[in-house]
C-alpha atoms as a PDB file:
ATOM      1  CA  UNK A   1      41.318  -9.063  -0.283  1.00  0.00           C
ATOM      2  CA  UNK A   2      42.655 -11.278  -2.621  1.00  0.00           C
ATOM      3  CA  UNK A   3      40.968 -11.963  -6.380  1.00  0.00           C
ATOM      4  CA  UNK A   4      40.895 -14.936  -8.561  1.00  0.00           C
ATOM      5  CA  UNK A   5      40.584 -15.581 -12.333  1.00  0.00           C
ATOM      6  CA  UNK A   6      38.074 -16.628 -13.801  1.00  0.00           C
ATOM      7  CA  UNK A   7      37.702 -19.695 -12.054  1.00  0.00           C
ATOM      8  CA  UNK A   8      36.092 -22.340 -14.146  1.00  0.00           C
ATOM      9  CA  UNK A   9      33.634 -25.788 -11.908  1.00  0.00           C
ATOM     10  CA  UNK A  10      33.644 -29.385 -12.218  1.00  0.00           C
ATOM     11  CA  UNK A  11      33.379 -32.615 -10.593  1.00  0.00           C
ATOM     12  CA  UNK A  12      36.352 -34.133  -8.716  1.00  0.00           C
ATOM     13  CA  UNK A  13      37.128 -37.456 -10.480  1.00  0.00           C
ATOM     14  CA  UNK A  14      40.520 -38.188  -8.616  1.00  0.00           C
ATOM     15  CA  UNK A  15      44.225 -37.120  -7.721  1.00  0.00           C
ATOM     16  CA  UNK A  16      47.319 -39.257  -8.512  1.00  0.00           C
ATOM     17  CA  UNK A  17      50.655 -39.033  -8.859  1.00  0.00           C
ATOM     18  CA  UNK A  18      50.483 -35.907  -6.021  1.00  0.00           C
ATOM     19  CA  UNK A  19      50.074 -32.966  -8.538  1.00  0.00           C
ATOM     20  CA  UNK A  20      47.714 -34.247 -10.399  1.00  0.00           C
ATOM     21  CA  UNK A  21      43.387 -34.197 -10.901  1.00  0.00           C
ATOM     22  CA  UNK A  22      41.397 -35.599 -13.111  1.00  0.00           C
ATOM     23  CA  UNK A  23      38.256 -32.925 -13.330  1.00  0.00           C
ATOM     24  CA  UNK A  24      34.950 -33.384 -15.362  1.00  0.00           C
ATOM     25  CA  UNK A  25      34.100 -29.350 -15.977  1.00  0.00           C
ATOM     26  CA  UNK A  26      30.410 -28.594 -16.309  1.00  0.00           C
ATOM     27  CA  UNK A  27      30.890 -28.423 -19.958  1.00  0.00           C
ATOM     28  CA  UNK A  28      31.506 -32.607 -20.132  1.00  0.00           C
ATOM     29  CA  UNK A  29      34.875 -32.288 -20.864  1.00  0.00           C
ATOM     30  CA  UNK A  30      37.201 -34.205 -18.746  1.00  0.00           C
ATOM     31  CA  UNK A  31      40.539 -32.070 -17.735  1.00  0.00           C
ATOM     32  CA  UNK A  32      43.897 -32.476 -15.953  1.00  0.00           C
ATOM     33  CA  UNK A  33      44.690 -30.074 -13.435  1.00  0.00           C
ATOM     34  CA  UNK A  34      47.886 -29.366 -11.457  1.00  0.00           C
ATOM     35  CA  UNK A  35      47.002 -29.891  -7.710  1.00  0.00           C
ATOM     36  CA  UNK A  36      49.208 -27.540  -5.897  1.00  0.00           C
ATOM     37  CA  UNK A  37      49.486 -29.236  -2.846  1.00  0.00           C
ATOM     38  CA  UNK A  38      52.260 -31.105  -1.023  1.00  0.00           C
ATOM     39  CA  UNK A  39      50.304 -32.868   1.832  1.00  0.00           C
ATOM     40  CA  UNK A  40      48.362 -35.626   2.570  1.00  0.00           C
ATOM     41  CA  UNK A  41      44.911 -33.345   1.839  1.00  0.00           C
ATOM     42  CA  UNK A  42      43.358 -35.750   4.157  1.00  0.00           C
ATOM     43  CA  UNK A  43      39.643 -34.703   4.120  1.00  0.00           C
ATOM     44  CA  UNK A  44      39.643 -31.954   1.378  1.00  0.00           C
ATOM     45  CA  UNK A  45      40.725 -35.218  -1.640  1.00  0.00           C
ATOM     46  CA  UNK A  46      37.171 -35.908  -2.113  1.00  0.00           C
ATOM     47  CA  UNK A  47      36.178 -37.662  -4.957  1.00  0.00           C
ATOM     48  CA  UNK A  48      32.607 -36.705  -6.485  1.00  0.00           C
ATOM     49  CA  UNK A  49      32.752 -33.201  -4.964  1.00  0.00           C
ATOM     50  CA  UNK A  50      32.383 -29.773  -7.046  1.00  0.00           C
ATOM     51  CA  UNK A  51      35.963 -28.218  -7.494  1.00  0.00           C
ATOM     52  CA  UNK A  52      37.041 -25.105  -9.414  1.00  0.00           C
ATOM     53  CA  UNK A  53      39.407 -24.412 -11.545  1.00  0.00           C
ATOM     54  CA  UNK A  54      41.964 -21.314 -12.436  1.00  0.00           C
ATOM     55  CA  UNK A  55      42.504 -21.359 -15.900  1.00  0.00           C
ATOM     56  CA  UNK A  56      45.821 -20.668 -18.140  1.00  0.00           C
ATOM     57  CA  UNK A  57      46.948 -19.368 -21.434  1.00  0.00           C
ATOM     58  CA  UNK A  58      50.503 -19.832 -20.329  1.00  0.00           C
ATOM     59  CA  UNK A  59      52.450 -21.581 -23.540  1.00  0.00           C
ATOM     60  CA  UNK A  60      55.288 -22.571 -21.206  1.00  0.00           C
ATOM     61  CA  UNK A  61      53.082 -24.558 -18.636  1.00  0.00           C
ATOM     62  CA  UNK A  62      52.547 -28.112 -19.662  1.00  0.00           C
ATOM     63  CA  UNK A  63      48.684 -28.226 -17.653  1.00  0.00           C
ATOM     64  CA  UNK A  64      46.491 -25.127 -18.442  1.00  0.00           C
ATOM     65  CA  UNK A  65      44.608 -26.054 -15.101  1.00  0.00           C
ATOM     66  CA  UNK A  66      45.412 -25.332 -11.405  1.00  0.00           C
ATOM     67  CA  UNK A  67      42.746 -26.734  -8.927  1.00  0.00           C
ATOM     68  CA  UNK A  68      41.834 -23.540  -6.533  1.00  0.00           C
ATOM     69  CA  UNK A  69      39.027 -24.907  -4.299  1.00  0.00           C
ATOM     70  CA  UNK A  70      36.843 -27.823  -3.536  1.00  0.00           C
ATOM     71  CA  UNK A  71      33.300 -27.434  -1.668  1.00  0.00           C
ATOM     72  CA  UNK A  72      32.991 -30.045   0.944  1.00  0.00           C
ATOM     73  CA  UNK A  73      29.419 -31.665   2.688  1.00  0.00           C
ATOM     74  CA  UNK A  74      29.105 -30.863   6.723  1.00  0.00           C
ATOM     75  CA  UNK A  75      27.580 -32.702   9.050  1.00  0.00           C
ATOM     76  CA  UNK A  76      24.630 -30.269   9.380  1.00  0.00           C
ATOM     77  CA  UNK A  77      23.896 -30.778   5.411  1.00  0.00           C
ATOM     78  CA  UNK A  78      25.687 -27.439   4.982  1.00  0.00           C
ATOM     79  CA  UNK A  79      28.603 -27.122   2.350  1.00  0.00           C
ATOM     80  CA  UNK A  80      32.084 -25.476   3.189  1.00  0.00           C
ATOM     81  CA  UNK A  81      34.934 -24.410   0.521  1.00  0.00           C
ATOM     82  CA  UNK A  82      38.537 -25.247   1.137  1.00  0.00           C
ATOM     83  CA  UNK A  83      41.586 -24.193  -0.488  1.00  0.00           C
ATOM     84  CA  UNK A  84      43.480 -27.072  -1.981  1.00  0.00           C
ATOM     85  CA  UNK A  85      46.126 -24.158  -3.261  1.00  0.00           C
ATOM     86  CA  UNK A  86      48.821 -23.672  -0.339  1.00  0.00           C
ATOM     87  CA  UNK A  87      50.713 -21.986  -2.916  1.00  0.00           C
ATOM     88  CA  UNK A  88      48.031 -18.799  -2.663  1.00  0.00           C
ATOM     89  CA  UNK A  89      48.440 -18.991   1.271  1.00  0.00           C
ATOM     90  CA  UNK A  90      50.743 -16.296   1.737  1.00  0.00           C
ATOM     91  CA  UNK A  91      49.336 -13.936  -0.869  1.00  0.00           C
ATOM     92  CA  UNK A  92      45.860 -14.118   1.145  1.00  0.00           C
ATOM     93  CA  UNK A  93      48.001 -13.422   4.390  1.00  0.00           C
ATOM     94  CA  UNK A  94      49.774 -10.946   3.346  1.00  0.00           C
ATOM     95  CA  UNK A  95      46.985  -8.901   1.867  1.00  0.00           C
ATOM     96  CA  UNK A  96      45.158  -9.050   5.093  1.00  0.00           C
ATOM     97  CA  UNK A  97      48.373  -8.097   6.810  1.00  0.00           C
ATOM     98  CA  UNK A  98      48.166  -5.395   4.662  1.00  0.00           C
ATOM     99  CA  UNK A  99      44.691  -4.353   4.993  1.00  0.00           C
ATOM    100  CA  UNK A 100      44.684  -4.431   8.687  1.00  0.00           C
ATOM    101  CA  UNK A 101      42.648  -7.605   8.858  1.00  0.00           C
ATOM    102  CA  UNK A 102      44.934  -9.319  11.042  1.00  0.00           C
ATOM    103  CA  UNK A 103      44.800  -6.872  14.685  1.00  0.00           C
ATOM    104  CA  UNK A 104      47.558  -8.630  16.212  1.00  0.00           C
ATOM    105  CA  UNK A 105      50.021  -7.302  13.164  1.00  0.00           C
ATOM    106  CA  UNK A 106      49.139  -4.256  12.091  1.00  0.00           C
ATOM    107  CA  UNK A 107      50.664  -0.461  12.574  1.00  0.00           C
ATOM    108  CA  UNK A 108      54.226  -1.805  10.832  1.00  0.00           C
ATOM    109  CA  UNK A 109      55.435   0.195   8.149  1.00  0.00           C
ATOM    110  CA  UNK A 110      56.961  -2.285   6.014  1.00  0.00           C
ATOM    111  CA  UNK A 111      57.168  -6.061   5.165  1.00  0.00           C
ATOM    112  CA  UNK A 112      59.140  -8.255   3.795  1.00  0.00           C
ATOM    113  CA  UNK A 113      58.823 -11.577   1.893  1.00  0.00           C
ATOM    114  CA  UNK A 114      61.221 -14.773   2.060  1.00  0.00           C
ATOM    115  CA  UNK A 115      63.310 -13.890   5.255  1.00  0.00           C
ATOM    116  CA  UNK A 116      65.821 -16.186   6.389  1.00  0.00           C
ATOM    117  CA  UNK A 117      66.789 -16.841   9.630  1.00  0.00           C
ATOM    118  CA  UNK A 118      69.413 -19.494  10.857  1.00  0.00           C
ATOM    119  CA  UNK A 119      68.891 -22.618   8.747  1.00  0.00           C
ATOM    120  CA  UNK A 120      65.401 -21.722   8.175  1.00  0.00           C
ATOM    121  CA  UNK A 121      63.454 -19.475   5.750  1.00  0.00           C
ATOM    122  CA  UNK A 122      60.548 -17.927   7.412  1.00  0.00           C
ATOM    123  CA  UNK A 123      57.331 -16.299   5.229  1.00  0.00           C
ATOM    124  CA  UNK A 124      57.458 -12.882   6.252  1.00  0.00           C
ATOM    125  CA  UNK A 125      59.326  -9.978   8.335  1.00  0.00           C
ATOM    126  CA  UNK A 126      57.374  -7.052   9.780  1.00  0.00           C
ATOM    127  CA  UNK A 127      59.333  -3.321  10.852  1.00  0.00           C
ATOM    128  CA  UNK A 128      58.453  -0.575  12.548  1.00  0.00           C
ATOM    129  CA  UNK A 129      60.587   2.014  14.145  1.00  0.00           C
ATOM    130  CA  UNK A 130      58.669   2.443  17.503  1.00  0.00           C
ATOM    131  CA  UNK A 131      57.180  -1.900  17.594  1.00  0.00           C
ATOM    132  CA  UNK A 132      60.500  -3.496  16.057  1.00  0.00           C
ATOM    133  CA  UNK A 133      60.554  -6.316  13.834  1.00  0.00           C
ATOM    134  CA  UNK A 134      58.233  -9.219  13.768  1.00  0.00           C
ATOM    135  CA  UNK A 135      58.844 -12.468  12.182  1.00  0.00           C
ATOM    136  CA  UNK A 136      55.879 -14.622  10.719  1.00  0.00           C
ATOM    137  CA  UNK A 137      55.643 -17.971   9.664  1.00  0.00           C
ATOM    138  CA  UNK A 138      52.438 -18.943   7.862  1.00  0.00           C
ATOM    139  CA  UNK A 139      50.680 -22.224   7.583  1.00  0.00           C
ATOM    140  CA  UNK A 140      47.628 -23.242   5.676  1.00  0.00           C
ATOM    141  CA  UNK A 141      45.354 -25.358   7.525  1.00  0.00           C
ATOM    142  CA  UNK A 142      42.609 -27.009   6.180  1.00  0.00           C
ATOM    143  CA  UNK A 143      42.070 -30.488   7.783  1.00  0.00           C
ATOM    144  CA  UNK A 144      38.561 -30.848   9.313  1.00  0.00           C
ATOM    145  CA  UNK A 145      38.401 -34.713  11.477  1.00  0.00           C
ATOM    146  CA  UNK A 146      35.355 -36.271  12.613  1.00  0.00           C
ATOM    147  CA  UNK A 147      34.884 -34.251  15.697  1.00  0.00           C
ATOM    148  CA  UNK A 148      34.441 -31.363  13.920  1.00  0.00           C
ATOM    149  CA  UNK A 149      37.538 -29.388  14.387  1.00  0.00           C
ATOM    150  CA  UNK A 150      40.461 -28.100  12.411  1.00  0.00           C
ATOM    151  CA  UNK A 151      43.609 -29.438  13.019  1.00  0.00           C
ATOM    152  CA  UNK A 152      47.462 -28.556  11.528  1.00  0.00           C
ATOM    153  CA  UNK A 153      49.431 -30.054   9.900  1.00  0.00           C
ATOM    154  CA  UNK A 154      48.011 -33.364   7.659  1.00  0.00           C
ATOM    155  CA  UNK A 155      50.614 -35.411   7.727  1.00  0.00           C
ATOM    156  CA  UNK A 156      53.758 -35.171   9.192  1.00  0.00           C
ATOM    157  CA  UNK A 157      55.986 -32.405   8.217  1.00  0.00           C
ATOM    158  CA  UNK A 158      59.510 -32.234   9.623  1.00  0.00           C
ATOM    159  CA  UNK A 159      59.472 -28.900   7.037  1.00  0.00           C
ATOM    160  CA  UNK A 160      56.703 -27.551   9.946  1.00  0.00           C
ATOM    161  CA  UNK A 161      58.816 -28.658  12.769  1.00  0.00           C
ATOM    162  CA  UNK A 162      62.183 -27.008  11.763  1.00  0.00           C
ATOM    163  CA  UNK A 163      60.114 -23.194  11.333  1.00  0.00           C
ATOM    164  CA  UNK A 164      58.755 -23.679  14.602  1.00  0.00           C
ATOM    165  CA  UNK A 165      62.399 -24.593  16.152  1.00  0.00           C
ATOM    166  CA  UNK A 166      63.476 -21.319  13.903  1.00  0.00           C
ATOM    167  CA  UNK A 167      60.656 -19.453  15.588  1.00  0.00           C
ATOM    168  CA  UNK A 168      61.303 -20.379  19.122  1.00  0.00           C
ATOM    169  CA  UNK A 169      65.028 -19.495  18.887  1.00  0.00           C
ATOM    170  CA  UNK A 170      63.932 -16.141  17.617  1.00  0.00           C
ATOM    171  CA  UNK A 171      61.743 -15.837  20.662  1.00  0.00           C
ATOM    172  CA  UNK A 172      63.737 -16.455  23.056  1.00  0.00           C
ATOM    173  CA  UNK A 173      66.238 -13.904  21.865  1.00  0.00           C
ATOM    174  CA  UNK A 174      63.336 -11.519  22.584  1.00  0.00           C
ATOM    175  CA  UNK A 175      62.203 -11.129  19.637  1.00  0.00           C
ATOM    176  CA  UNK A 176      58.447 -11.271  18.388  1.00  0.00           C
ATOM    177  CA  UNK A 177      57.790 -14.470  16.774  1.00  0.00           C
ATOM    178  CA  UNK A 178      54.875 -15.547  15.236  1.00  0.00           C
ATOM    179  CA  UNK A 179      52.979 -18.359  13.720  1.00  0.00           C
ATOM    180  CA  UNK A 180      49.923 -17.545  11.922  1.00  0.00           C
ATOM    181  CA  UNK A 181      47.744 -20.321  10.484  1.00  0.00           C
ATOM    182  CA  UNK A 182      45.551 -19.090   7.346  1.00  0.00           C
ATOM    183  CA  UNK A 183      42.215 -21.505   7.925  1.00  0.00           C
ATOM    184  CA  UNK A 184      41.075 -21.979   4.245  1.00  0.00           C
ATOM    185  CA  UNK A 185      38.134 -23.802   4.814  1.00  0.00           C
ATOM    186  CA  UNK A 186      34.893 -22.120   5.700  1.00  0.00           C
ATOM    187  CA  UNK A 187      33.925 -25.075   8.160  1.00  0.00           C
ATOM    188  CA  UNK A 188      36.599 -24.799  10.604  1.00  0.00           C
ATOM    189  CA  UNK A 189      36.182 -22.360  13.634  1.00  0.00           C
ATOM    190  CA  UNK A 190      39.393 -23.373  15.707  1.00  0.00           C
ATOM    191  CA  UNK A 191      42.666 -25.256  15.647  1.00  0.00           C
ATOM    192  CA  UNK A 192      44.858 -27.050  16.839  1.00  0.00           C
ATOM    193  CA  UNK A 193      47.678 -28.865  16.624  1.00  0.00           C
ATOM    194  CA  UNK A 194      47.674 -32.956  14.756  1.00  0.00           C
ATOM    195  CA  UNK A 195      49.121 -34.537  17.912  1.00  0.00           C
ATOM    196  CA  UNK A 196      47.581 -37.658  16.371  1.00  0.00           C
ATOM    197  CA  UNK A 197      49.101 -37.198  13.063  1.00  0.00           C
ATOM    198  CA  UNK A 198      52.377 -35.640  14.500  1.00  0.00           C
ATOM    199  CA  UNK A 199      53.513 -35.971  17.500  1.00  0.00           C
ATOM    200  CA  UNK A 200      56.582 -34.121  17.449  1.00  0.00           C
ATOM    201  CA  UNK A 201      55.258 -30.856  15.569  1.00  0.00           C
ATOM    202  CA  UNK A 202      52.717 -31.054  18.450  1.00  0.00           C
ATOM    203  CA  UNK A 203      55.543 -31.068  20.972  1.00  0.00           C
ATOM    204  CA  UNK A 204      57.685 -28.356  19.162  1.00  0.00           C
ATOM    205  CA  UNK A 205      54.639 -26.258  18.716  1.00  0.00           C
ATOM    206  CA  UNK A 206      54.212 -26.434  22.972  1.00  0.00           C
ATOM    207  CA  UNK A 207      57.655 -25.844  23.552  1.00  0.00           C
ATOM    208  CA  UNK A 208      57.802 -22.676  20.902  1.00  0.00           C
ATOM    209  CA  UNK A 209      54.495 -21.098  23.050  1.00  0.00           C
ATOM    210  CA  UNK A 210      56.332 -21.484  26.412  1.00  0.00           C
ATOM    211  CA  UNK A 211      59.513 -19.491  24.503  1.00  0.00           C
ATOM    212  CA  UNK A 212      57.163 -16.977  24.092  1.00  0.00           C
ATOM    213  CA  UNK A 213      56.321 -17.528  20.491  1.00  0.00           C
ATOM    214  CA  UNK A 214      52.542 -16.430  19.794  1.00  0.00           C
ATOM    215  CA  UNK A 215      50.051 -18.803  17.635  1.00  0.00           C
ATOM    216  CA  UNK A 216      47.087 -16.588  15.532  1.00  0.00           C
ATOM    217  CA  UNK A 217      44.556 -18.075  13.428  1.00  0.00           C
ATOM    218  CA  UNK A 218      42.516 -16.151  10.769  1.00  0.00           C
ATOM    219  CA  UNK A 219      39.441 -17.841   8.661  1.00  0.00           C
ATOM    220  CA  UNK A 220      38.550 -17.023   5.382  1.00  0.00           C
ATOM    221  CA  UNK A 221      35.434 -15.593   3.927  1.00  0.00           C
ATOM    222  CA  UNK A 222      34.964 -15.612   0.496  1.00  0.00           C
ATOM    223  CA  UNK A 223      33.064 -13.391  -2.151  1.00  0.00           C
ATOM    224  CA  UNK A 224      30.808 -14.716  -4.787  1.00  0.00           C
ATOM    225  CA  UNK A 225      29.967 -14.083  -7.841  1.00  0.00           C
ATOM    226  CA  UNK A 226      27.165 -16.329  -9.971  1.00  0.00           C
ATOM    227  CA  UNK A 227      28.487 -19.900  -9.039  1.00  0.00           C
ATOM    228  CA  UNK A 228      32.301 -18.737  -8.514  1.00  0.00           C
ATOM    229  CA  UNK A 229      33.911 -17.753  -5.257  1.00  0.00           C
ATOM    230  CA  UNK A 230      35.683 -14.349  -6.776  1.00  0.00           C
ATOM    231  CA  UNK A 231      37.689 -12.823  -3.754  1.00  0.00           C
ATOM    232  CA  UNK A 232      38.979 -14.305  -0.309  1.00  0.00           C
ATOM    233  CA  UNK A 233      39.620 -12.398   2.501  1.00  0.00           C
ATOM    234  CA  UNK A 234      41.354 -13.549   5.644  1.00  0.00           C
ATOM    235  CA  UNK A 235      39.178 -11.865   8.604  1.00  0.00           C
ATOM    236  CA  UNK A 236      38.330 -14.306  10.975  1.00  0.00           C
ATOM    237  CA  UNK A 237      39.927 -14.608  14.187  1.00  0.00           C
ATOM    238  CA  UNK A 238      39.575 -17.944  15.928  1.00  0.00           C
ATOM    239  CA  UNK A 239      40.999 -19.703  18.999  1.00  0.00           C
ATOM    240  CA  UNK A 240      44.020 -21.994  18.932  1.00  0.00           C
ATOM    241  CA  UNK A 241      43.890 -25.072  21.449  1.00  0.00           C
ATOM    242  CA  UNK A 242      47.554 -25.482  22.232  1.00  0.00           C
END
């Protein structure tokens, strides 16, 4: 499980500029908050919706805000929370990794962050005397399209592409590869991959699952605490329409 600060609501007023929001906190004062996310954030950029914010006393850091999560309206009336934070992606994996949450990747003794392979840098390596090594890329997925399904990635990413050409080439030398999209919003329950966004990530993410390269996907659920989420964990196991 991973925990969050004190995280502070508002009211989504806009981003601009990429790293930037413009929040109106519950208090009535209006704030600017780093947005710590490099995509498109096709559906989860939603003006008028309640956000929250993580809060800092850090003297170096020229925004005191970082926007953590946004809660989004579903079709059935519902709401759903979505991470707009990729940058907490691989904490919340590897936690779960570390927990046992994730079935597929537990029993190895140790991991390791930040491991490069060829020209790429994947997220994580896994060893175990008697299971060997597994390599992990991580992705955070959190776009939700009119038909009601979750999709990866939101806007083209040739960033995407050249892990999954890392993690085929792996594969095929027989080792375990895997690519493990983190599903940070509540309201998705599979995924897939953006064909209609990118067409080439779609095709390198078919030819990496022929190679023998396996695909997970784990949902969040997410603790409360008054009118704050407070703890995420990644638990979830859902299918992944290749």
């Amino acid at each position: 499980m991973t925990s969050y600060p004190s995280l502070v609501p508002g009211v989504l007023l806009r981003r601009y500029k990429r790293f930037l929001a413009d929040v109106r906190l519950d208090s009535g004062e209006e704030v600017v908050a780093h947005c710590p996310n490099t995509g498109s954030m096709k559906a989860v950029n939603v003006p008028g919706c309640r956000v929250w914010l993580s809060p800092s006393d850090n003297p170096k850091r020229k925004l005191a805000w970082t926007w953590e999560w946004i809660e989004l309206p579903q079709p059935d009336g519902s709401q759903a929370l979505a991470s707009v934070n990729t940058g907490r992606a691989n904490r919340i994996v590897e936690a779960a990794i570390l927990a046992g949450d994730i079935a597929p990747l537990a029993g190895y003794q140790t991991l390791k962050r930040e491991v490069s392979v060829s020209a790429a840098r994947l997220d994580f390596r896994l060893d175990d005397p008697d299971k060997g090594a597994a390599y992990i890329e991580v992705k955070q997925a959190t776009l939700k399209e009119a038909d009601g399904r979750g999709y990866f990635p939101d806007s083209v990413s040739a960033r995407g592409t050249k892990h999954l050409q890392a993690l085929t080439a792996l594969a095929q030398q027989g080792e375990r590869a895997v690519l493990l999209f983190c599903v940070a919003h509540e309201g998705i329950d599979d995924v897939a991959p953006a064909a209609h966004i990118d067409p080439v990530y779609a095709a390198a993410l078919a030819e990496a699952v022929t190679a023998g390269v396996e695909v997970l996907a784990y949902g969040i659920i997410l603790e409360w605490r008054a009118d704050a989420p407070v703890a995420v964990r990644l638990a979830r196991a859902l299918p992944v329409r290749v």
